[in-house]
PDB file of N, CA and C in Angstrom:
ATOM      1  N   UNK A   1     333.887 100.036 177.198  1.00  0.00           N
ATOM      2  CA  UNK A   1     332.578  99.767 176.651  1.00  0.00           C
ATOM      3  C   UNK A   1     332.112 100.871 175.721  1.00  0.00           C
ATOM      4  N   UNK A   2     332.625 102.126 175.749  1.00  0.00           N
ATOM      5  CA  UNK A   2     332.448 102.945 174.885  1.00  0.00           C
ATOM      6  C   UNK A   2     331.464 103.793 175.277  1.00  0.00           C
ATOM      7  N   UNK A   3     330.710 104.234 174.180  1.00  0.00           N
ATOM      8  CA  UNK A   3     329.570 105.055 174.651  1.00  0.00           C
ATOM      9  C   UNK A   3     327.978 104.725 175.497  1.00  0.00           C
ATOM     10  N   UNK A   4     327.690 103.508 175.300  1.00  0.00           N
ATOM     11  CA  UNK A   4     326.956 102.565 175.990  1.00  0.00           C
ATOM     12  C   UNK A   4     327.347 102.137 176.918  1.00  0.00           C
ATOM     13  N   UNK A   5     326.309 102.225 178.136  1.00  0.00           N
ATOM     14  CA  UNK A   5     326.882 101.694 179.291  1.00  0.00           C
ATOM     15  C   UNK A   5     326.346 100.606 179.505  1.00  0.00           C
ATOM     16  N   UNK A   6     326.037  99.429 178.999  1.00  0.00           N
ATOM     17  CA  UNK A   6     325.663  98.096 178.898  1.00  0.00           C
ATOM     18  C   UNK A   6     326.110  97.218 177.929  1.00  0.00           C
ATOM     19  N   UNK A   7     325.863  96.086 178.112  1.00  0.00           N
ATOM     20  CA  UNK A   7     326.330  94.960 177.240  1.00  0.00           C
ATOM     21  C   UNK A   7     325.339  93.945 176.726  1.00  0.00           C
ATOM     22  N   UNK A   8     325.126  94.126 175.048  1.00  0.00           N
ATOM     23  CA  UNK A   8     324.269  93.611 174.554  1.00  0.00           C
ATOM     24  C   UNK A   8     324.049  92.273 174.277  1.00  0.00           C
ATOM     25  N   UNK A   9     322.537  91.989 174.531  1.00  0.00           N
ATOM     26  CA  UNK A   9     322.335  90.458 174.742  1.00  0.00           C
ATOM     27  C   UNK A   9     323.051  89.791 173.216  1.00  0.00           C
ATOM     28  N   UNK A  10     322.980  88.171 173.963  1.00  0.00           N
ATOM     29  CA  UNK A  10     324.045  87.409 173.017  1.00  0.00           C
ATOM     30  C   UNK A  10     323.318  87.023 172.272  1.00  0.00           C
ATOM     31  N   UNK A  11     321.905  87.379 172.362  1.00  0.00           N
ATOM     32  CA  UNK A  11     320.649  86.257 171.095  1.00  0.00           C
ATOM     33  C   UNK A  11     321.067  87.342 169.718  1.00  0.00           C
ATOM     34  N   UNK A  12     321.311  88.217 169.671  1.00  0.00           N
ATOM     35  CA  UNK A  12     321.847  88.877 168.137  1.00  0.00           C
ATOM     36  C   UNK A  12     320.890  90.212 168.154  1.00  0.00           C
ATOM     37  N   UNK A  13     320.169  90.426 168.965  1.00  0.00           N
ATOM     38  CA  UNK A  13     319.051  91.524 168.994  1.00  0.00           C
ATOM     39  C   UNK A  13     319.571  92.803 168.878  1.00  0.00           C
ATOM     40  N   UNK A  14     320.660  93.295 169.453  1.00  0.00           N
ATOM     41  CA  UNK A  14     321.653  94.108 170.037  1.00  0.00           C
ATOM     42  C   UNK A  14     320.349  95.199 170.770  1.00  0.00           C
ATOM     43  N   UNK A  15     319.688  93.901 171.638  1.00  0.00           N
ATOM     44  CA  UNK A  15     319.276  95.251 173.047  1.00  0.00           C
ATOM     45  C   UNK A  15     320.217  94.947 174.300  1.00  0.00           C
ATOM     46  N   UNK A  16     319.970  96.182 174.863  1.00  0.00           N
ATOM     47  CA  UNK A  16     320.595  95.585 175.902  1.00  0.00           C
ATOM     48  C   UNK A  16     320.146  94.126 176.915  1.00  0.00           C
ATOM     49  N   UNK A  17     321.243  93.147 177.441  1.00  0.00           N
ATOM     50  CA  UNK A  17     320.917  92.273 178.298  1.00  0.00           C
ATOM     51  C   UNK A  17     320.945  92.984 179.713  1.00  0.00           C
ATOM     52  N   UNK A  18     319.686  92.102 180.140  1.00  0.00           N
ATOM     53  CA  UNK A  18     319.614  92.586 181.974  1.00  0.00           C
ATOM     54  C   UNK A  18     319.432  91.296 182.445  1.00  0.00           C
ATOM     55  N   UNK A  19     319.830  91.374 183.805  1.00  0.00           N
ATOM     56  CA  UNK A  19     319.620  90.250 184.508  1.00  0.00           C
ATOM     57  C   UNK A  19     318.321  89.495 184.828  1.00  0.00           C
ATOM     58  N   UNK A  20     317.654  88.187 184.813  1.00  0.00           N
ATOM     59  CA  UNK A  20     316.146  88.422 185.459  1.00  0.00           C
ATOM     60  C   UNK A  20     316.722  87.428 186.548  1.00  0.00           C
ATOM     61  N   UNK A  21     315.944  87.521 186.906  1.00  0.00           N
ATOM     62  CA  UNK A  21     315.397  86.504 188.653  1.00  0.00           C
ATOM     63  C   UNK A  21     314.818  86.190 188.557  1.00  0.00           C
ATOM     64  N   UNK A  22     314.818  84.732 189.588  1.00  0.00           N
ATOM     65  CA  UNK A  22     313.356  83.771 190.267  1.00  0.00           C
ATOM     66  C   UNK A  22     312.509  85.008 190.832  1.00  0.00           C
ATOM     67  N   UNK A  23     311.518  84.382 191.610  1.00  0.00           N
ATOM     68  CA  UNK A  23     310.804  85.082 192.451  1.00  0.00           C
ATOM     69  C   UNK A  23     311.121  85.153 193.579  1.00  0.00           C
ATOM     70  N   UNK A  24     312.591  84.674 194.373  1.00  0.00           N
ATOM     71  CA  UNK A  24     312.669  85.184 195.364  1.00  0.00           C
ATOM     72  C   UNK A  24     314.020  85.974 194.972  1.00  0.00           C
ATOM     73  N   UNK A  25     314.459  86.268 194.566  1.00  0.00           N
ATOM     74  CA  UNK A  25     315.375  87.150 193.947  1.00  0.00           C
ATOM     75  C   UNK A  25     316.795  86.818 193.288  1.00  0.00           C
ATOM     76  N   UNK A  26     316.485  85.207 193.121  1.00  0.00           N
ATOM     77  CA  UNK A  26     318.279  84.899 192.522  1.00  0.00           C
ATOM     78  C   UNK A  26     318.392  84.972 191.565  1.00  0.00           C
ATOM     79  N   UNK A  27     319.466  85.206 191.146  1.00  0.00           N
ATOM     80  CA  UNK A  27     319.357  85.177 189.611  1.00  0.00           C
ATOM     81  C   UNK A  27     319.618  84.342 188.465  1.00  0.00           C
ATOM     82  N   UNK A  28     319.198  84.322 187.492  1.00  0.00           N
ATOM     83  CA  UNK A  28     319.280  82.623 186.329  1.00  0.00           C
ATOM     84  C   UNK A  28     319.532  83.016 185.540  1.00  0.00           C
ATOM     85  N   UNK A  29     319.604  84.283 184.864  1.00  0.00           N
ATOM     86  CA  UNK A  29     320.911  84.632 183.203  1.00  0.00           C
ATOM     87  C   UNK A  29     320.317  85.821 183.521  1.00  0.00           C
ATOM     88  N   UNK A  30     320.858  86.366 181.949  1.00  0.00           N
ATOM     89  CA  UNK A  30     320.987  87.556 181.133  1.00  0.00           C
ATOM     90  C   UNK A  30     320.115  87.225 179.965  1.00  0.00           C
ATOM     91  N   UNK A  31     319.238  88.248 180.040  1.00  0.00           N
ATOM     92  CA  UNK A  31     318.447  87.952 178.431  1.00  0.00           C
ATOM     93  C   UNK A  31     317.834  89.825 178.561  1.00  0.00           C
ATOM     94  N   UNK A  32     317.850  89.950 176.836  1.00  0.00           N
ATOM     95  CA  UNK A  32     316.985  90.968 176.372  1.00  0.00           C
ATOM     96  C   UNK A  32     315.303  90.998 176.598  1.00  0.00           C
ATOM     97  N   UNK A  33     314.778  92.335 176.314  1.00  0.00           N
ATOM     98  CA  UNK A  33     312.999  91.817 176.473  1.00  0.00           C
ATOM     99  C   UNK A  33     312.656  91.086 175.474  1.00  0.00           C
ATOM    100  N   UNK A  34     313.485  90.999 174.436  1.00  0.00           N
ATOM    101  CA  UNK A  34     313.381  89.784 173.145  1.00  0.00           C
ATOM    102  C   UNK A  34     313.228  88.465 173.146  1.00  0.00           C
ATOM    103  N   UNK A  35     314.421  87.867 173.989  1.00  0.00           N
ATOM    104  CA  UNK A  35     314.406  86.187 174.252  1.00  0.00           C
ATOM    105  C   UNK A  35     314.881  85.810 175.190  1.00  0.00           C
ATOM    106  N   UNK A  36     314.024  87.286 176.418  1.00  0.00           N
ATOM    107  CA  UNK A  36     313.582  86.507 177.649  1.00  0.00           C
ATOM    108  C   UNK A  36     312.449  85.481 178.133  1.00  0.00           C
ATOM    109  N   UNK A  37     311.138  85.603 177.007  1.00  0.00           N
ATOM    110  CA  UNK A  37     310.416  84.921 176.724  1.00  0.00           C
ATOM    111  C   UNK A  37     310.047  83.418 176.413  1.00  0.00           C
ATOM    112  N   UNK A  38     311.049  83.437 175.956  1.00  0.00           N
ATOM    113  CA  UNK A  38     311.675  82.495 174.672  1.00  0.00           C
ATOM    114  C   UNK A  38     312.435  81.344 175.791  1.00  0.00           C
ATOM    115  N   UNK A  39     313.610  82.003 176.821  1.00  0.00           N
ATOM    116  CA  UNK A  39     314.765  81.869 178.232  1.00  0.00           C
ATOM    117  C   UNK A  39     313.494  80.903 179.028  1.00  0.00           C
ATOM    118  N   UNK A  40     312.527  81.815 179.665  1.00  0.00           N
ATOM    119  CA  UNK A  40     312.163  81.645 180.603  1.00  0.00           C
ATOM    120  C   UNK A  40     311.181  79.830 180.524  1.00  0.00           C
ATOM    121  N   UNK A  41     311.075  79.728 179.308  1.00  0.00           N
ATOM    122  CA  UNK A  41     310.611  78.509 179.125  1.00  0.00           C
ATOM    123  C   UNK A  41     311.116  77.473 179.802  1.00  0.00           C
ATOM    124  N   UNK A  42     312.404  77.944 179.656  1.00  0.00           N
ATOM    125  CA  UNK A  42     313.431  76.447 180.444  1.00  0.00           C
ATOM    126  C   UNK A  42     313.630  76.658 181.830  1.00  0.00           C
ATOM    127  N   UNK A  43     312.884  77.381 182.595  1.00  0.00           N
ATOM    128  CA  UNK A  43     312.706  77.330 184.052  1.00  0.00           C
ATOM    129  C   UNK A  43     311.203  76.680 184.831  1.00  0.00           C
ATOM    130  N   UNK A  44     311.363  75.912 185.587  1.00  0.00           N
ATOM    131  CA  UNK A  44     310.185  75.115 186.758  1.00  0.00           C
ATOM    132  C   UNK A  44     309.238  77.129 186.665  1.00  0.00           C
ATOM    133  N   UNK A  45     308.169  76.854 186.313  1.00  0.00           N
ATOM    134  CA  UNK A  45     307.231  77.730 187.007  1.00  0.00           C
ATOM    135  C   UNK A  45     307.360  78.213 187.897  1.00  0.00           C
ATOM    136  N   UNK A  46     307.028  77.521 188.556  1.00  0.00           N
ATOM    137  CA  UNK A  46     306.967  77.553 189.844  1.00  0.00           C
ATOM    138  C   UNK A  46     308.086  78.276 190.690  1.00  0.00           C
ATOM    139  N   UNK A  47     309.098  78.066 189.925  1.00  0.00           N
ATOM    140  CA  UNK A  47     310.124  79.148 190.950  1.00  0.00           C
ATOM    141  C   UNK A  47     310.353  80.572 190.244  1.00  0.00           C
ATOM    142  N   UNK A  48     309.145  80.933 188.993  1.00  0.00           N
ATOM    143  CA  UNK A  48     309.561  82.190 188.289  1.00  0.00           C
ATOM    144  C   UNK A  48     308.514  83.308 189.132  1.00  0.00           C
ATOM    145  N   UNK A  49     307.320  82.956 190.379  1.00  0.00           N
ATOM    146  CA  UNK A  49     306.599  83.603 190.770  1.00  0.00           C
ATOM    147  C   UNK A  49     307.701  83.338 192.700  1.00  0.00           C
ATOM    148  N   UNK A  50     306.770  83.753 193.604  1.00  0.00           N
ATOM    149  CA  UNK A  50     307.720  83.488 194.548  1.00  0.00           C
ATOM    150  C   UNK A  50     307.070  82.020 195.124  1.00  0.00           C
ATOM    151  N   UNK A  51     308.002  81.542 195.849  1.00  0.00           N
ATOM    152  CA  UNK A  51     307.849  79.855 196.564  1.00  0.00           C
ATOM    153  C   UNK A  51     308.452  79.808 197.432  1.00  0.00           C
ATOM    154  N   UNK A  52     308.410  78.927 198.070  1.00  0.00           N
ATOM    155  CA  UNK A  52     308.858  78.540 198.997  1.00  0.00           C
ATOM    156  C   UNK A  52     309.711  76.872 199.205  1.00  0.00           C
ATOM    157  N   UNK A  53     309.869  76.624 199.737  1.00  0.00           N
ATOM    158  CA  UNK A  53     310.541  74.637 200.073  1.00  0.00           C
ATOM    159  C   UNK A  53     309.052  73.920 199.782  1.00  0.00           C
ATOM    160  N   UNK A  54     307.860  73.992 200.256  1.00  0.00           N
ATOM    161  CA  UNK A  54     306.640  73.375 200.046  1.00  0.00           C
ATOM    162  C   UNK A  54     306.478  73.578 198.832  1.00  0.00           C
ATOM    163  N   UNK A  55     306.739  74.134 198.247  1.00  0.00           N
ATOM    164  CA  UNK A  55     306.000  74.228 196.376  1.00  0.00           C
ATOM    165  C   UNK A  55     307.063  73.670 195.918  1.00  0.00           C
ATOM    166  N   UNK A  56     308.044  73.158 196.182  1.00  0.00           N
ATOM    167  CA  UNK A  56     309.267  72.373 195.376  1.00  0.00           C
ATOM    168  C   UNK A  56     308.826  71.264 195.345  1.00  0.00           C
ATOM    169  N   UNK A  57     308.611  70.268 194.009  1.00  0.00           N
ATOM    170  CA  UNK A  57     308.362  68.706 194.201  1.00  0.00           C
ATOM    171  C   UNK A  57     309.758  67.462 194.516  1.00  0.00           C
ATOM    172  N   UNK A  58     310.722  68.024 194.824  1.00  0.00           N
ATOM    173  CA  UNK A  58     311.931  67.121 194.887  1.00  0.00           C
ATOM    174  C   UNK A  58     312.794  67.149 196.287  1.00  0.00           C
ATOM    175  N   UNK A  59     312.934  66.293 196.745  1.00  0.00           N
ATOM    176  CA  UNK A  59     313.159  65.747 197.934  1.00  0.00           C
ATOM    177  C   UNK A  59     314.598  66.504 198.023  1.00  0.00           C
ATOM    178  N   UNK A  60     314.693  67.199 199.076  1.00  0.00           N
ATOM    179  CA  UNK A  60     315.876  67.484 199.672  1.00  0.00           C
ATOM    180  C   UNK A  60     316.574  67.038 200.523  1.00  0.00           C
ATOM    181  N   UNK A  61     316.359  66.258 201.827  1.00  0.00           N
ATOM    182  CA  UNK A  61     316.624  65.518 202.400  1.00  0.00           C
ATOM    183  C   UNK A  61     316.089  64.079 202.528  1.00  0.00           C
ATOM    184  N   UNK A  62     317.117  63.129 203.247  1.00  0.00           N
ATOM    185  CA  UNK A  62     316.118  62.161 203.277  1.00  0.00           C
ATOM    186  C   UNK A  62     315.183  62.541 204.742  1.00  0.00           C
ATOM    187  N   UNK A  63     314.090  61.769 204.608  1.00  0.00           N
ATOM    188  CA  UNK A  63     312.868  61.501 205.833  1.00  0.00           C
ATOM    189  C   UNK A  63     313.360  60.443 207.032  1.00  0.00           C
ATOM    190  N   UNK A  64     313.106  61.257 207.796  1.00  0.00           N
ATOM    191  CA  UNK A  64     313.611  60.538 209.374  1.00  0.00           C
ATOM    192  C   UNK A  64     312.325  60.082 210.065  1.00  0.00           C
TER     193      UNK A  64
END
């Protein structure tokens, strides 16, 4: 990797990419502070703060 010890995001910015997370800590890509903004659009809200199974609107099992 050379003299940098990271690997720069793929949007063309050349900052470094870091990982982000939901709010309970998994993780959903790599983006710069550039077009993480931009990323985060295409995630449910709702799972970018923390949640739980009750704040999910989609059925996981069926009902017995």
């Amino acid at each position: 990797m050379g003299r940098n010890n990271y690997k720069e995001c793929d949007c063309g910015s050349r900052l470094p990419a870091e990982l982000q997370f939901d709010g309970r800590g998994i993780e959903l890509c790599k983006a710069c502070n550039e077009c993480w903004p931009i990323k985060r659009k295409g995630y449910n809200p709702v799972i970018l703060g923390y949640y739980d199974q009750s704040d999910i609107d989609e059925q996981i099992e069926d009902d017995y």
